[in-house]
Protein backbone atom coordinates (compact mmCIF):
# COMPACT_ATOMS: atom_id res chain seq x y z
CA UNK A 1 -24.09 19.29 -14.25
CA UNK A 2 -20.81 19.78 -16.23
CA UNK A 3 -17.54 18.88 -14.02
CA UNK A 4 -14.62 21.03 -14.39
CA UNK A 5 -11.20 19.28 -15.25
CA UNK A 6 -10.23 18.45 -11.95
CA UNK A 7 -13.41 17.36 -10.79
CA UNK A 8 -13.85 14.90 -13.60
CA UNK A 9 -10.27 13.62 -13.21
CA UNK A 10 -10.50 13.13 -9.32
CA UNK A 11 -14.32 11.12 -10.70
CA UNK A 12 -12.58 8.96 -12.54
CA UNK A 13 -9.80 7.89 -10.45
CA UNK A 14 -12.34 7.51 -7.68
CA UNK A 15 -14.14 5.25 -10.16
CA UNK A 16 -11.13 3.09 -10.79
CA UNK A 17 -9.98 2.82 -7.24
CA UNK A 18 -13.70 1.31 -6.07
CA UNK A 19 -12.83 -1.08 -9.14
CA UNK A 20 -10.62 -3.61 -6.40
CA UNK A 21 -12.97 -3.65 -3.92
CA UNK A 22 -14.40 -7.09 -2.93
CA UNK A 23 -11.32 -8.44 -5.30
CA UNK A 24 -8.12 -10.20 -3.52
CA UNK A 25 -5.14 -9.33 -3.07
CA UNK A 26 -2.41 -10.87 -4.92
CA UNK A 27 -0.71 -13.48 -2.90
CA UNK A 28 2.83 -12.95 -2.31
CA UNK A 29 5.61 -15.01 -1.08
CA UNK A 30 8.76 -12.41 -0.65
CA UNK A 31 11.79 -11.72 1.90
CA UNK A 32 10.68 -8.52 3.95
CA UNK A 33 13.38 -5.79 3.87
CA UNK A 34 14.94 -7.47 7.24
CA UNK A 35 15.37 -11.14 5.31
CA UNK A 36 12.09 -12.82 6.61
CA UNK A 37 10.20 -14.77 4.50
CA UNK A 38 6.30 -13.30 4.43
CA UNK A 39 3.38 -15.27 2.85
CA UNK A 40 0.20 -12.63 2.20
CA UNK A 41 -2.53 -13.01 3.13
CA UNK A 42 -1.25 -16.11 5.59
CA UNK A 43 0.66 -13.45 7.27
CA UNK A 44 -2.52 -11.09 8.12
CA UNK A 45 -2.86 -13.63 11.01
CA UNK A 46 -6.61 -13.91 11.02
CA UNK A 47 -6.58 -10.31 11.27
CA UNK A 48 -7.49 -6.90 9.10
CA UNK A 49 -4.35 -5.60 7.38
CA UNK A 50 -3.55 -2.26 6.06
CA UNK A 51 -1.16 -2.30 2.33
CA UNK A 52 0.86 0.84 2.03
CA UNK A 53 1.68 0.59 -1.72
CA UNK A 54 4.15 2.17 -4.46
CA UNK A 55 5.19 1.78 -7.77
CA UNK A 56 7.53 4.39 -8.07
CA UNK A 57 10.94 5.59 -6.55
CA UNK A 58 8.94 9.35 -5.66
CA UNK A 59 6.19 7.32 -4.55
CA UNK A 60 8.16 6.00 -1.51
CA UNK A 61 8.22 9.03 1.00
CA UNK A 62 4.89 8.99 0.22
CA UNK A 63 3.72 5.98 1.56
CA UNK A 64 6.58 6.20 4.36
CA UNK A 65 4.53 9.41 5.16
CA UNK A 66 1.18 7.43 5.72
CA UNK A 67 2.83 4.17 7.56
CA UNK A 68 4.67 6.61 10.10
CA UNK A 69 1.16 7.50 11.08
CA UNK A 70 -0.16 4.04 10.55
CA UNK A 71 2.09 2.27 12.88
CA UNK A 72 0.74 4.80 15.78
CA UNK A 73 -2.87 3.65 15.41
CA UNK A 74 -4.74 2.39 18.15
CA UNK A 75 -5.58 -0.91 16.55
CA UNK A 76 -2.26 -1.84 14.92
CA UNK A 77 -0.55 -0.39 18.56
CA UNK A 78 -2.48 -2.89 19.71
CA UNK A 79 -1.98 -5.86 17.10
CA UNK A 80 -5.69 -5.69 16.14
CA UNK A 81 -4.31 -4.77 12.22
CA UNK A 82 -1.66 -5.41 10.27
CA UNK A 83 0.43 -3.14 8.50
CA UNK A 84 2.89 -3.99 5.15
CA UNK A 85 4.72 -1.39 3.13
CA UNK A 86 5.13 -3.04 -0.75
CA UNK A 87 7.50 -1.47 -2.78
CA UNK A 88 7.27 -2.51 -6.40
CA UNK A 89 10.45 -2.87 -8.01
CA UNK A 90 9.76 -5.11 -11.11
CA UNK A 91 10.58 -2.26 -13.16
CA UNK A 92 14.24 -1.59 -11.54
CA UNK A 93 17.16 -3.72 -13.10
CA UNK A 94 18.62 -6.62 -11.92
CA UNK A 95 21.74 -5.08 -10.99
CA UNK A 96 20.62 -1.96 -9.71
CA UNK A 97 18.28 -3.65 -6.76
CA UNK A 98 20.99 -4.65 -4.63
CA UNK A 99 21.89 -0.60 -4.47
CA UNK A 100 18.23 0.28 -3.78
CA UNK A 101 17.70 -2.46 -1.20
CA UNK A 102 20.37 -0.88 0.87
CA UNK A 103 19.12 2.45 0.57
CA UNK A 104 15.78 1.34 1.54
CA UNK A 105 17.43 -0.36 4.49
CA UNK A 106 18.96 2.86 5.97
CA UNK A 107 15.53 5.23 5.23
CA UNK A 108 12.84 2.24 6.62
CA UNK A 109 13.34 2.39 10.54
CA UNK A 110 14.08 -1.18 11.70
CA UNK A 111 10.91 -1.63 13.36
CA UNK A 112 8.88 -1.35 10.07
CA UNK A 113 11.77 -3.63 8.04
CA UNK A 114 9.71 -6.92 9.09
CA UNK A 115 6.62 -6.06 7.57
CA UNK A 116 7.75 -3.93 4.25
CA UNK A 117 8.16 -5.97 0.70
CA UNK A 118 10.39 -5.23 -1.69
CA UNK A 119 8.16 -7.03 -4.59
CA UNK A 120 10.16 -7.72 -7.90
CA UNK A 121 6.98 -10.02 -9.97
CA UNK A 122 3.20 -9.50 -10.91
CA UNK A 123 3.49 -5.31 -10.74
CA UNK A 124 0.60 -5.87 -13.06
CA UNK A 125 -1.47 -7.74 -10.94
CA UNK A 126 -0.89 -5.21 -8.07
CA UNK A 127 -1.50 -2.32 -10.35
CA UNK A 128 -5.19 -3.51 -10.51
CA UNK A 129 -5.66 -4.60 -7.04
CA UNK A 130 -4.81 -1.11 -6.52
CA UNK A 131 -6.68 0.66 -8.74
CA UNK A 132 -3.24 2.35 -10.42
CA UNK A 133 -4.27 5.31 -12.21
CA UNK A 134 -0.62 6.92 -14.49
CA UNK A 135 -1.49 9.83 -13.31
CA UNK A 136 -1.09 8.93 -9.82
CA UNK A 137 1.99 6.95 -10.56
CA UNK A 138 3.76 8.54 -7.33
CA UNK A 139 0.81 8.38 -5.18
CA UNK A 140 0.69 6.00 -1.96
CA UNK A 141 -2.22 3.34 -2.67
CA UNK A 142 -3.69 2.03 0.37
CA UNK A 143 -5.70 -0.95 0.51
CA UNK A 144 -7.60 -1.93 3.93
CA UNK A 145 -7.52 -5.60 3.60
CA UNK A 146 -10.02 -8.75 4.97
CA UNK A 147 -7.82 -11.50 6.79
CA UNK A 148 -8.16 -13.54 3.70
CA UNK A 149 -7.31 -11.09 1.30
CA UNK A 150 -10.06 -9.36 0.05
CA UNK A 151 -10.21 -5.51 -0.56
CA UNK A 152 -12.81 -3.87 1.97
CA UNK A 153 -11.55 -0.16 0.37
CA UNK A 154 -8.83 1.46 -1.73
CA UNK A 155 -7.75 4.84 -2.12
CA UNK A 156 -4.64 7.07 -3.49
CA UNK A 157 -2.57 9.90 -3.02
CA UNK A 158 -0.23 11.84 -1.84
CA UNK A 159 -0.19 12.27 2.04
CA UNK A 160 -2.26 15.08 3.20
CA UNK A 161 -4.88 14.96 6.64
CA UNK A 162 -7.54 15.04 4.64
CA UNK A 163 -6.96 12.10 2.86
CA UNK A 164 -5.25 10.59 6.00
CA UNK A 165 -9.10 11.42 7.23
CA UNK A 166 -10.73 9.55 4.76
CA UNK A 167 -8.73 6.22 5.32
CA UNK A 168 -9.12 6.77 8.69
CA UNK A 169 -12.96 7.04 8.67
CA UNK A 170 -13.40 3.84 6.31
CA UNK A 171 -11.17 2.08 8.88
CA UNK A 172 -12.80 3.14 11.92
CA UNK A 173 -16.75 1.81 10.41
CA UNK A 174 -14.79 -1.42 9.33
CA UNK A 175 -13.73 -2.49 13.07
């Protein structure tokens, strides 16, 4: 069967996305947008987390789109998952990240400052965690996360209910 252009592409970035599972996370020691230091995965608590993740400026509403909705889950309501937001900045320079720190801090609601990570080191590292694919560069990459780090799924995007679906329906037969 021959797959048309968009068929093969979506294949492919499929393919490379199921590449992190059953790989760990990176750990991370950072200050969460609020100042507080986080350790990952320590910080999961003995408990499934969910990583919102972007790598570039036009990736942020998107993964702002799919915590907003996160947040009001049943289970992480509930404080049976985590959530974190990471926001890679490695690529921003030095002087510039004060002025997008601040920025962040007025368009993250307060709640959510605690648990999202401005991350300025090992972009690389997260990139394959992820399963980064360049042409998904200002997707949202969501990883659903073991308490000790390791990938259970990945997937990327930009928002839409269908794909809100599909997270939703790997999370639900993980609990």
């Amino acid at each position: 069967m021959k797959l048309g252009t968009r068929s093969t592409l979506l294949f492919v970035a499929l393919m490379m996305t199921c590449a992190a599972v059953g790989e760990s996370i990176p750990k991370v020691d950072a200050d969460s947008l609020d100042g507080h230091k986080v350790s990952l995965p320590a910080d999961f608590a003995g408990k499934p987390a969910i990583l919102v993740t972007c790598f570039t400026k036009a990736g942020g509403p998107q993964c702002g789109l799919f915590a907003r909705k996160l947040y009001k889950e049943p289970d992480v309501a509930a404080g049976k998952l985590k959530v974190f937001q990471i926001a890679m900045l490695a690529g921003a320079p030095r002087f510039v990240r004060p002025m997008i720190l601040h920025g962040m801090r007025g368009g993250v609601p307060q709640p959510e400052q605690a648990t999202f990570l401005p991350l300025y080191k090992d972009e690389k590292e997260w990139k394959q965690a992820t399963g980064y694919v360049a042409a998904g560069e200002n997707d949202a990459y969501l990883l659903l996360v073991n308490p000790d780090g390791t990938i259970r799924w990945s997937g990327h995007g930009l928002y839409s209910d269908s794909l809100y679906a599909e997270f939703k329906a790997h999370l639900l037969r993980s609990n």
